[in-house]
N, C-alpha and C. Protein backbone atom coordinates (compact mmCIF):
# COMPACT_ATOMS: atom_id res chain seq x y z
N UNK A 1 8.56 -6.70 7.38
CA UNK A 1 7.22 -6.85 6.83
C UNK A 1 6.20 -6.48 7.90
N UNK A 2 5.15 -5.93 7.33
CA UNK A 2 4.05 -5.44 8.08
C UNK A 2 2.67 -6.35 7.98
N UNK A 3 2.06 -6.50 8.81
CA UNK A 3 0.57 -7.36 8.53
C UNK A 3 -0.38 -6.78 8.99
N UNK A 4 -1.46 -6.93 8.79
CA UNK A 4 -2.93 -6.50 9.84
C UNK A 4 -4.10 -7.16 8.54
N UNK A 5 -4.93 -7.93 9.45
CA UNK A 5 -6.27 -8.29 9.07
C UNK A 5 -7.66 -7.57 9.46
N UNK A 6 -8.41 -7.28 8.42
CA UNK A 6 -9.47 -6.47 8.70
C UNK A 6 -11.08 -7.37 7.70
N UNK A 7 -11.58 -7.73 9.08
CA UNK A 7 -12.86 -8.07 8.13
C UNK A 7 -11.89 -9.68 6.96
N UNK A 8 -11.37 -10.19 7.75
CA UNK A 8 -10.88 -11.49 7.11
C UNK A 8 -9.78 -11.25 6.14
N UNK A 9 -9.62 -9.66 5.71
CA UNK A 9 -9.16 -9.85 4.54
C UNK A 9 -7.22 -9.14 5.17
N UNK A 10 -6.23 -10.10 4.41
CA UNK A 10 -5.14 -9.96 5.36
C UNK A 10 -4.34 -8.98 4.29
N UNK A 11 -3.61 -8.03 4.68
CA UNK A 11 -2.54 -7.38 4.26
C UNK A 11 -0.85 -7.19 4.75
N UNK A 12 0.02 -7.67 3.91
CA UNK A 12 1.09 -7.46 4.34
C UNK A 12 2.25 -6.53 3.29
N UNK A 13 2.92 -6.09 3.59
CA UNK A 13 3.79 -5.49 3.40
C UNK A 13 5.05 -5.67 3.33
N UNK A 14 5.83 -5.64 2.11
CA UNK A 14 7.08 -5.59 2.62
C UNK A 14 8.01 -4.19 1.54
N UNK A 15 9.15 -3.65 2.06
CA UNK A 15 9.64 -2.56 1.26
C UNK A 15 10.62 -2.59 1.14
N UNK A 16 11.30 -1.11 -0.44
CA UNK A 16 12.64 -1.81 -0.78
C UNK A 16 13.34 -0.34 -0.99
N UNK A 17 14.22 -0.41 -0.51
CA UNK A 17 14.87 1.06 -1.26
C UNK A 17 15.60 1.41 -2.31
N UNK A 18 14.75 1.72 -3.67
CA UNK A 18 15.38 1.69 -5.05
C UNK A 18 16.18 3.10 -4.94
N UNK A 19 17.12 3.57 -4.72
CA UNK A 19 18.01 4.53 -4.48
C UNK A 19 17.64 6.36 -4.90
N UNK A 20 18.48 7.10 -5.28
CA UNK A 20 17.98 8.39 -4.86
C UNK A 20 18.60 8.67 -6.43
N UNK A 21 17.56 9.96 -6.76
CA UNK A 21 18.13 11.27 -7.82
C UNK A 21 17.50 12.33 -7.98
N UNK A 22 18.55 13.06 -8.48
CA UNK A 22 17.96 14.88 -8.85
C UNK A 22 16.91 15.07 -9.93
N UNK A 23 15.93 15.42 -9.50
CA UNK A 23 14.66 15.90 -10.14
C UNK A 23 14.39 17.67 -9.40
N UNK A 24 14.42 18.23 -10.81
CA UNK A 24 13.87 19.77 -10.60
C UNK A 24 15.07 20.43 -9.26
N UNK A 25 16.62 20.02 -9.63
CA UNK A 25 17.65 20.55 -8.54
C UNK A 25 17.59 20.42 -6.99
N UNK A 26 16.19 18.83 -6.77
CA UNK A 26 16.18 18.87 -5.55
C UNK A 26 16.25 16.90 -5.61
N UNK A 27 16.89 17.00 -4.72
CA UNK A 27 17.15 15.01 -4.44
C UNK A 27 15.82 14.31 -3.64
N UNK A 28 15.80 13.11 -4.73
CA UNK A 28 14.18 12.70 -4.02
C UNK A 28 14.89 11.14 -3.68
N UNK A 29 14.04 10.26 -3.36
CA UNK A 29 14.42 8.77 -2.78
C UNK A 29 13.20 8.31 -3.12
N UNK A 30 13.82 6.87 -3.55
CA UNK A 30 12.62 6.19 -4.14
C UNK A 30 12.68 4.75 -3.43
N UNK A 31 11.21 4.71 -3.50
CA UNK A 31 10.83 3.36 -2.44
C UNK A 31 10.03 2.66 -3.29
N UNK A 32 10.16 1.01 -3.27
CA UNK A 32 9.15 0.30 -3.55
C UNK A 32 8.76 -0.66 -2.39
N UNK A 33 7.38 -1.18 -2.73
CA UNK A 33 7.05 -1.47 -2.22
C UNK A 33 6.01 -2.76 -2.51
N UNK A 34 5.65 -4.25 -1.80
CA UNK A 34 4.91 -5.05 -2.61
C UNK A 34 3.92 -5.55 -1.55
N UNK A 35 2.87 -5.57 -1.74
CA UNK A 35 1.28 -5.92 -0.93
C UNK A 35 1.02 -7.12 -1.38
N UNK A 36 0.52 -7.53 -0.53
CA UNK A 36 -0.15 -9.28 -0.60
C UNK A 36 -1.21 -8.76 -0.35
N UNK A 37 -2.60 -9.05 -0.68
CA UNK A 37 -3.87 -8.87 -0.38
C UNK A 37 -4.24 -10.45 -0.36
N UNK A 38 -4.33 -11.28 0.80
CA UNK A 38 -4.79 -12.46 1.50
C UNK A 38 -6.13 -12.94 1.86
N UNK A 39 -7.12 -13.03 1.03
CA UNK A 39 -8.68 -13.41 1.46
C UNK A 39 -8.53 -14.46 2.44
N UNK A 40 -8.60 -14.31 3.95
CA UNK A 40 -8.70 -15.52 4.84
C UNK A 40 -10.21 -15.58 5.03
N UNK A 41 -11.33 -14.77 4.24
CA UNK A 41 -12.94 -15.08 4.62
C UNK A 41 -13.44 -16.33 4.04
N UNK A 42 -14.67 -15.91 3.89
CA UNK A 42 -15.26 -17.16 3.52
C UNK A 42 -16.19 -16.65 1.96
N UNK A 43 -16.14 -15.47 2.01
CA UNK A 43 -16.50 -15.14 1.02
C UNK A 43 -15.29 -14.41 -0.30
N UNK A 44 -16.24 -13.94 -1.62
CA UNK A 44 -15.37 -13.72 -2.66
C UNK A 44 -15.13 -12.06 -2.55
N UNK A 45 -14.15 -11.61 -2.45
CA UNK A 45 -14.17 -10.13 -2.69
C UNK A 45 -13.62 -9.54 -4.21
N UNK A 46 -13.73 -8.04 -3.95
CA UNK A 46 -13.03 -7.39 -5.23
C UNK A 46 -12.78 -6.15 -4.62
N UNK A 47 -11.48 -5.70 -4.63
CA UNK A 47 -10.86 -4.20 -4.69
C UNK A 47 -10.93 -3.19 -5.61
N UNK A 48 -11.81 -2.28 -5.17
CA UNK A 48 -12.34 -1.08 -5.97
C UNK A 48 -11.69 -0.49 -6.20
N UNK A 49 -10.83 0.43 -5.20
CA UNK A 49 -10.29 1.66 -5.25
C UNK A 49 -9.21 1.37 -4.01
N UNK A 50 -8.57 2.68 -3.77
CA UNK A 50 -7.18 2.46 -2.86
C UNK A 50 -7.23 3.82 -2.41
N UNK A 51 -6.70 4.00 -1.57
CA UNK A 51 -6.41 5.49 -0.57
C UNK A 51 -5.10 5.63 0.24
N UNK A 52 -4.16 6.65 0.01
CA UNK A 52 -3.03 6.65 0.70
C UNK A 52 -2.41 7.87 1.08
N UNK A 53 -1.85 7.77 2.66
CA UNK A 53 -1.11 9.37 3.04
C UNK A 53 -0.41 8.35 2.84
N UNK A 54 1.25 9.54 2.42
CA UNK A 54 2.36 8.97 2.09
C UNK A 54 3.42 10.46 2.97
N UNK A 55 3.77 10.06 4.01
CA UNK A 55 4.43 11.17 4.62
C UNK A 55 6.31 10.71 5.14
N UNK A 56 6.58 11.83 4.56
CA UNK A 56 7.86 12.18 4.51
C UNK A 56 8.12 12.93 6.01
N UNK A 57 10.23 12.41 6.21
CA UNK A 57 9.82 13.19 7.74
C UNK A 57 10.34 14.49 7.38
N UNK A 58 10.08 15.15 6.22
CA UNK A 58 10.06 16.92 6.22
C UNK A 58 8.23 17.24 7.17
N UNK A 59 7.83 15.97 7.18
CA UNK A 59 6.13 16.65 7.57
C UNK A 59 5.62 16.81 6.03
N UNK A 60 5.69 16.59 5.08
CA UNK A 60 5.04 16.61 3.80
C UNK A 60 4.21 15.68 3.36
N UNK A 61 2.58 15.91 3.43
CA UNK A 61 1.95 14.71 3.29
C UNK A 61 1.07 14.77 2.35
N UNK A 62 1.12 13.30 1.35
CA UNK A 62 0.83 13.46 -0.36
C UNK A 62 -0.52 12.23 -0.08
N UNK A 63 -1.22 13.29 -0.43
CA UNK A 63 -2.85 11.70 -0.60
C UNK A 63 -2.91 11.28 -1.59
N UNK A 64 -2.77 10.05 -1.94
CA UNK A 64 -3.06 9.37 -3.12
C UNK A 64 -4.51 8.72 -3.30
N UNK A 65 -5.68 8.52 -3.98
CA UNK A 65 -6.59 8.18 -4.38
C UNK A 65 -7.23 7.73 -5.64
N UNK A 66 -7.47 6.43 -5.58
CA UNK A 66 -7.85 6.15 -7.18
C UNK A 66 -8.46 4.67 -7.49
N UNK A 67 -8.74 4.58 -8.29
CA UNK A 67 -9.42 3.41 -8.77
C UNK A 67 -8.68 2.16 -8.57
N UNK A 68 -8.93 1.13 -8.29
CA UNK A 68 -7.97 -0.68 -8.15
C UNK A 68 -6.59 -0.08 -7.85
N UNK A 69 -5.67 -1.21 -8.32
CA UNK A 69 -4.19 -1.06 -7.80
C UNK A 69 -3.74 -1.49 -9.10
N UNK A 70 -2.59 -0.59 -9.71
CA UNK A 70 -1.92 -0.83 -10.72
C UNK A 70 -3.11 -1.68 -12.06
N UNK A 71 -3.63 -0.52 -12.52
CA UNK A 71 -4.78 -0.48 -13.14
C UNK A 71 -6.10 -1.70 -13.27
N UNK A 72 -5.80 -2.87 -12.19
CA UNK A 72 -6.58 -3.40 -12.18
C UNK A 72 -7.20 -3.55 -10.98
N UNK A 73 -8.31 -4.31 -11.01
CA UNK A 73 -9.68 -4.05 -9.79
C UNK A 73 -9.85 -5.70 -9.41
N UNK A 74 -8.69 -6.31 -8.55
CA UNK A 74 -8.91 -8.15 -8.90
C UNK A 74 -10.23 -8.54 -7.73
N UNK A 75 -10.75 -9.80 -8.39
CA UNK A 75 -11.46 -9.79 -7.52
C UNK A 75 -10.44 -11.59 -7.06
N UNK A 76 -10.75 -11.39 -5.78
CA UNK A 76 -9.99 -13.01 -4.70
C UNK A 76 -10.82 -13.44 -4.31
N UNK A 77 -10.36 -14.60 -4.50
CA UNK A 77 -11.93 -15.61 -3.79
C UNK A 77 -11.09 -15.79 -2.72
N UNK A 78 -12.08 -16.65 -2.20
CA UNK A 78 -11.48 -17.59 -0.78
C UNK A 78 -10.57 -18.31 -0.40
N UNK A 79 -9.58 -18.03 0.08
CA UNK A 79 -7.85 -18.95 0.22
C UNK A 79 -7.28 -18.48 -0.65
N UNK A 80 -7.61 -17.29 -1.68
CA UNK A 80 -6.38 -16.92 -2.41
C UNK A 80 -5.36 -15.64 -2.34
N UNK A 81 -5.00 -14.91 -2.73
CA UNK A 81 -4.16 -13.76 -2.56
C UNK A 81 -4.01 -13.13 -3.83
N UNK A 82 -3.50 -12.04 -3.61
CA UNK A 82 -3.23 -11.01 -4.97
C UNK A 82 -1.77 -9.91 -4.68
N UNK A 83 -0.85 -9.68 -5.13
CA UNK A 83 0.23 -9.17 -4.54
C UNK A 83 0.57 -7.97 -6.05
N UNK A 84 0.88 -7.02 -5.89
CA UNK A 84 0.94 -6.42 -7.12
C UNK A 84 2.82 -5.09 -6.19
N UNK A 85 3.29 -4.90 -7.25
CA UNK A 85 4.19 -4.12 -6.79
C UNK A 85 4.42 -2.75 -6.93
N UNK A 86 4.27 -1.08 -6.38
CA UNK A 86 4.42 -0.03 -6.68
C UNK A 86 5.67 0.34 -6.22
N UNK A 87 5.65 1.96 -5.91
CA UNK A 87 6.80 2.62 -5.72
C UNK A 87 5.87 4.05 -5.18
N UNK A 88 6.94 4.64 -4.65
CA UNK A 88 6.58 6.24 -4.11
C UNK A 88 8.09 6.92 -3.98
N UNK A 89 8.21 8.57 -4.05
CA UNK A 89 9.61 8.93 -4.25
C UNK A 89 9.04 10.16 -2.75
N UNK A 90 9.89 10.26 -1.84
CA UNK A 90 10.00 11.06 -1.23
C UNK A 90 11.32 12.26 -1.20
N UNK A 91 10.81 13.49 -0.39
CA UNK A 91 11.78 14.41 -0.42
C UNK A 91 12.72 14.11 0.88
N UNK A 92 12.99 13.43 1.32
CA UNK A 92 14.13 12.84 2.82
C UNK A 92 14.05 10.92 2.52
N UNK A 93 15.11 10.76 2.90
CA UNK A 93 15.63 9.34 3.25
C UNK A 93 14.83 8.64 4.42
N UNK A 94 13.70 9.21 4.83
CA UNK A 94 12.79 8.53 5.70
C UNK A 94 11.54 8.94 5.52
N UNK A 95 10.30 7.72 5.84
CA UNK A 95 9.04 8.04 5.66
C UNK A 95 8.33 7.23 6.33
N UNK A 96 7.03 7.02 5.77
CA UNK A 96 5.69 6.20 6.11
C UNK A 96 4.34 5.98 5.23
N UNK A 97 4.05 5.33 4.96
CA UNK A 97 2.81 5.31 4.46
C UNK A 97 1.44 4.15 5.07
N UNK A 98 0.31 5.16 4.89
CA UNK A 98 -0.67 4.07 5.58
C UNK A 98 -1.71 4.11 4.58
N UNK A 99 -3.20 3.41 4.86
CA UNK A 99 -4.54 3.88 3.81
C UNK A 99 -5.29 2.93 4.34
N UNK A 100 -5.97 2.77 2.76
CA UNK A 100 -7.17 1.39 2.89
C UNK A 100 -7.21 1.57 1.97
N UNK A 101 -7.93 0.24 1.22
CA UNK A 101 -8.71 -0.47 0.66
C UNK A 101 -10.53 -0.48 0.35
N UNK A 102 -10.93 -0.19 -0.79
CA UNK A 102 -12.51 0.28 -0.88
C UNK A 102 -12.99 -1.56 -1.61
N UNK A 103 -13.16 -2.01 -0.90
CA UNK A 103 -13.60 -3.47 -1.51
C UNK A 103 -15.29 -3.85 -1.11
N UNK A 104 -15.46 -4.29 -2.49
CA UNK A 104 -17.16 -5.28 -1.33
C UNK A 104 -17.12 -6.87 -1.75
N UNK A 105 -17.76 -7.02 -0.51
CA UNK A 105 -18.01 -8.62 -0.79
C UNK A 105 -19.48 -8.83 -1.96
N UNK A 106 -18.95 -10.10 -2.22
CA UNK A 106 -19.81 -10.56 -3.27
C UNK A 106 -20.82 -10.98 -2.76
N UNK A 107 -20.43 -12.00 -1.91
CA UNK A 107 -22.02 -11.98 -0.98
C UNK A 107 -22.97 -11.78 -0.51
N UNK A 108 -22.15 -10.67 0.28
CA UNK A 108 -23.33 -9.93 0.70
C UNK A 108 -23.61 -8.65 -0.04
N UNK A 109 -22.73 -8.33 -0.95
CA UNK A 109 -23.04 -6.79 -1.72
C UNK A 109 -22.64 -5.92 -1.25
N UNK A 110 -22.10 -6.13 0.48
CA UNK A 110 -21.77 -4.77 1.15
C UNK A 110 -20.39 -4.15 0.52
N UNK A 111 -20.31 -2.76 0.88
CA UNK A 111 -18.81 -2.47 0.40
C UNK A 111 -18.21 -2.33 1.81
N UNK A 112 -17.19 -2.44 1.76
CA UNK A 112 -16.13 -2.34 3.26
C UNK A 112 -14.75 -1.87 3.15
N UNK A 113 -14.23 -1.32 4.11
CA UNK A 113 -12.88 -0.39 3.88
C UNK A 113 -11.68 -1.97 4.78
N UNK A 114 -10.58 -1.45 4.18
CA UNK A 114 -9.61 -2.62 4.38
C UNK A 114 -8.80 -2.01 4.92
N UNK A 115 -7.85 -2.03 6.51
CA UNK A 115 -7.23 -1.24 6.14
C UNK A 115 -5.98 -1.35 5.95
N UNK A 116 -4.60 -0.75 4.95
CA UNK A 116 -3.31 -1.09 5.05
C UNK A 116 -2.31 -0.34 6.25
N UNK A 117 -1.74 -1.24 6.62
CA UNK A 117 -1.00 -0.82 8.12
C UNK A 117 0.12 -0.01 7.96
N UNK A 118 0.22 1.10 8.92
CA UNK A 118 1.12 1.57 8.58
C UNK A 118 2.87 1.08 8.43
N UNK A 119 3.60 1.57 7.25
CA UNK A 119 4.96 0.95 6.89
C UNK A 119 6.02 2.11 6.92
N UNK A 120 7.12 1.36 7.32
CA UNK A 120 8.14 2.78 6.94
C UNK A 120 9.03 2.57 6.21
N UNK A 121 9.68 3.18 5.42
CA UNK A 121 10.45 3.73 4.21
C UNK A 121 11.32 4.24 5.20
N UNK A 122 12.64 3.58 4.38
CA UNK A 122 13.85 4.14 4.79
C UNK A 122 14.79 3.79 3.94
N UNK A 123 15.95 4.90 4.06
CA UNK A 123 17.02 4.39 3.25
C UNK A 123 18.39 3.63 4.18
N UNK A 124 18.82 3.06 3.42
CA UNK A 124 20.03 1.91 4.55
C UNK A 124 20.77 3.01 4.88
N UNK A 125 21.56 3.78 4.26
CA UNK A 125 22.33 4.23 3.85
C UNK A 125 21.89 5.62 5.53
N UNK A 126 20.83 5.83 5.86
CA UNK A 126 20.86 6.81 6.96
C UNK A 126 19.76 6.22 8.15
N UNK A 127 19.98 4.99 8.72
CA UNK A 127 19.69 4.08 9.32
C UNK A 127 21.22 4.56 10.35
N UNK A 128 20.66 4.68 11.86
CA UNK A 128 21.60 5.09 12.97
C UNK A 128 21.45 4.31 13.69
């Protein structure tokens, strides 16, 4: 598991390797993956949007960008958390992914970037 706090607000990580198949005569690997989003502030937030390189070690790097996480936009108050679960399929049995978070506080109105730490993707199976 991975952690880093930014601006109070805590992120952790942890990942899973849902196994491999042939798509379009080429073998991909699939990863999941599940985020805790941890309000340790004092104020209420809400997650707008999300941003992600997702790089494979061919050097192949896929930006992801878009509105909330798994179609919703939660907003966390204070002492609570939000954990939602995705996936990503790469072209090699090893990777990484990093980003942020587009959130504002309620408080103050400001918007602020969060950021998620970088994680690596791997498969057991080519672990040396």
């Amino acid at each position: 598991m991975v952690q880093q706090v930014t601006k109070g607000i805590k992120i952790s990580v942890e990942t899973t390797y849902e196994g491999s198949f042939y798509k379009n005569y080429k073998i991909h690997y699939a990863f999941g993956y599940t985020v805790t989003i941890e309000n340790q502030s004092k104020d209420s937030v809400q997650l707008n949007a999300r941003h992600w390189e997702i790089l494979d070690a061919l050097n192949n790097i896929e930006t992801v960008s878009g509105e909330g996480v798994i179609g919703k936009k939660p907003v966390i108050e204070p002492g609570e958390s939000h954990t939602y679960t995705s996936g990503c399929l790469l072209t090699s049995p090893f990777g990484a992914m990093q980003g942020h978070y587009n959130m504002v506080n309620f408080t103050t109105t400001k918007k602020f970037q969060v950021t998620i730490p970088t994680f690596k993707l791997s498969a057991p199976f080519a672990i040396n």
